[in-house]
Protein backbone atom coordinates (compact mmCIF):
# COMPACT_ATOMS: atom_id res chain seq x y z
CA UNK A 1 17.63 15.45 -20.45
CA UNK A 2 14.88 18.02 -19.43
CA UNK A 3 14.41 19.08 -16.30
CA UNK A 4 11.14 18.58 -14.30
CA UNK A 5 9.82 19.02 -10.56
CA UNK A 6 7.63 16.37 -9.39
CA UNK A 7 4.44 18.35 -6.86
CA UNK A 8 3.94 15.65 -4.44
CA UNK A 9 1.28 15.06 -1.83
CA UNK A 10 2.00 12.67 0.91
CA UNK A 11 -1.08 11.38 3.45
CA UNK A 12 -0.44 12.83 6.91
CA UNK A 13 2.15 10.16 8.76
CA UNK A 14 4.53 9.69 11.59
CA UNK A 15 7.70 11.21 10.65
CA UNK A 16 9.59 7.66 10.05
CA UNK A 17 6.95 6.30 7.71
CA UNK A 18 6.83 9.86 5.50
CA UNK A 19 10.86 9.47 5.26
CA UNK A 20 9.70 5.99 4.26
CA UNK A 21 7.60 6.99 1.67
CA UNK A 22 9.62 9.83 0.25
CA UNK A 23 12.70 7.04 -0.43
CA UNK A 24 11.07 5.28 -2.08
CA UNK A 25 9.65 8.03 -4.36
CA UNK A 26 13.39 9.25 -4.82
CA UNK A 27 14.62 5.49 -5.40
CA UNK A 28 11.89 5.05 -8.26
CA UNK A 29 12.90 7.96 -9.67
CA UNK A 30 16.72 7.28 -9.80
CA UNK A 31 15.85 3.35 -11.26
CA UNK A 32 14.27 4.93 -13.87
CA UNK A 33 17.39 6.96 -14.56
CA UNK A 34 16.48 10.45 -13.44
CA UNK A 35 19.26 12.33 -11.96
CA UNK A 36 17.61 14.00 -8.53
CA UNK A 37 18.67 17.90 -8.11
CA UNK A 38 17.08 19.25 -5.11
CA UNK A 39 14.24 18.23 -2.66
CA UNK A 40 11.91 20.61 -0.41
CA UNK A 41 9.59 20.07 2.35
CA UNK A 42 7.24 22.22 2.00
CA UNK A 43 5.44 21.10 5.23
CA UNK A 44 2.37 19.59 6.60
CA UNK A 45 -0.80 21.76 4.88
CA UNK A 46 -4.52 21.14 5.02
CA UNK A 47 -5.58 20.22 1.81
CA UNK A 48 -7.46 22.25 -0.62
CA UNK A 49 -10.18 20.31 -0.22
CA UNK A 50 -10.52 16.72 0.68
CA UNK A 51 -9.20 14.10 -1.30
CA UNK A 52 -10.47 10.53 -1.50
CA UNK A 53 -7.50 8.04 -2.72
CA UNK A 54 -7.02 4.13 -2.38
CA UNK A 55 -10.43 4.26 0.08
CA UNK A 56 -9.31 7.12 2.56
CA UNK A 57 -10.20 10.54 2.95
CA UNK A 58 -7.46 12.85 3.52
CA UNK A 59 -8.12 16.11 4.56
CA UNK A 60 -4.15 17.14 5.55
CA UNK A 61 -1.17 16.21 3.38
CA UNK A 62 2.59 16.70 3.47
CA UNK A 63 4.08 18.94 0.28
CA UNK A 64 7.21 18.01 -1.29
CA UNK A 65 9.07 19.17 -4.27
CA UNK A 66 11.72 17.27 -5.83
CA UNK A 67 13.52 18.38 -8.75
CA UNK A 68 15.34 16.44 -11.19
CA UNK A 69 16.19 15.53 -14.66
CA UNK A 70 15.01 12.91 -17.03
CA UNK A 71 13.90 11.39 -20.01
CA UNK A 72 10.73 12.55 -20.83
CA UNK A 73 9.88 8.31 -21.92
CA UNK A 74 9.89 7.24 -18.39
CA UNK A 75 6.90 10.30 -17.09
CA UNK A 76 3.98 8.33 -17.64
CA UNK A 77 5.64 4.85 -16.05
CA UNK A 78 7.02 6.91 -12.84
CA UNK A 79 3.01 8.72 -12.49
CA UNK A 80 1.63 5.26 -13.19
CA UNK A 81 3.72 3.49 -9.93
CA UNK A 82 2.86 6.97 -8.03
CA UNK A 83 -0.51 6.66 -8.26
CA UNK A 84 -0.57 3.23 -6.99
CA UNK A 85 1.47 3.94 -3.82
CA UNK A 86 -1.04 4.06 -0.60
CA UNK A 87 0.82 6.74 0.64
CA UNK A 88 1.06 9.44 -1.94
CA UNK A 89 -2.22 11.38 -2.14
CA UNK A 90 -1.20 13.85 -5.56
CA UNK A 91 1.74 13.39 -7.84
CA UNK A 92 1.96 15.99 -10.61
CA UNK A 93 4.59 16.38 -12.43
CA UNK A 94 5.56 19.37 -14.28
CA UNK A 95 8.70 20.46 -17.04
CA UNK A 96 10.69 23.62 -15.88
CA UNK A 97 12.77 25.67 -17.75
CA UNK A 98 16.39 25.26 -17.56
CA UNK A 99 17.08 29.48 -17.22
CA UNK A 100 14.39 31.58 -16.39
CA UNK A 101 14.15 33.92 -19.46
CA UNK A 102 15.34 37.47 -19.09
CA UNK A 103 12.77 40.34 -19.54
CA UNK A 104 13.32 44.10 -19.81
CA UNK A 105 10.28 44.72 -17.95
CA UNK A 106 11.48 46.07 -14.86
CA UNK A 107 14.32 48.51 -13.36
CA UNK A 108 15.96 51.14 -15.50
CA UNK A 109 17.88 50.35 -18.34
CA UNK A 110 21.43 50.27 -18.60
């Protein structure tokens, strides 16, 4: 299975209701058969620039990143359900490599 990290925006919430929301993200994606890696908080941010979903402005977000594997057959189900959530503002979801190649750019060689 490839390996992806899903670049999600939350709306700005009580602590409780972002856990909430961030289950239920993780639950989705482990239904669907992905196998979750890793998950960062990457904090309350302003936004960009403001961002009108499901009828509200948002002008402040919370970042996540949650890595994880998958088939690449369930991406455009799992974007489809994130976009309809209230709470998430911007899901993107991007593939990573699995080993970051090596370059003999820098430092001396040996």
């Amino acid at each position: 299975m490839p390996r992806y990290e899903l670049a999600l925006i939350l709306k700005a919430m009580q602590r409780p209701e972002t856990a909430a929301a961030l289950r239920r993200t993780v639950e989705t994606l482990m239904e669907r058969g992905a196998v979750v890696r890793d998950l960062d908080n990457l904090g309350e941010r302003l936004l960009p620039y403001k961002i009108t979903k499901h009828n509200e402005r948002h002008s402040r977000g919370t970042y996540f990143l949650v890595d994880f594997y998958a088939a690449p057959t369930i991406l455009n189900g799992l974007l489809d359900h994130l976009h309809r959530d209230v709470d998430v503002v911007r899901p993107t979801v991007l593939k990573k490599e699995d080993q970051a190649p090596t370059s003999n750019c820098c430092g001396p060689q040996q």
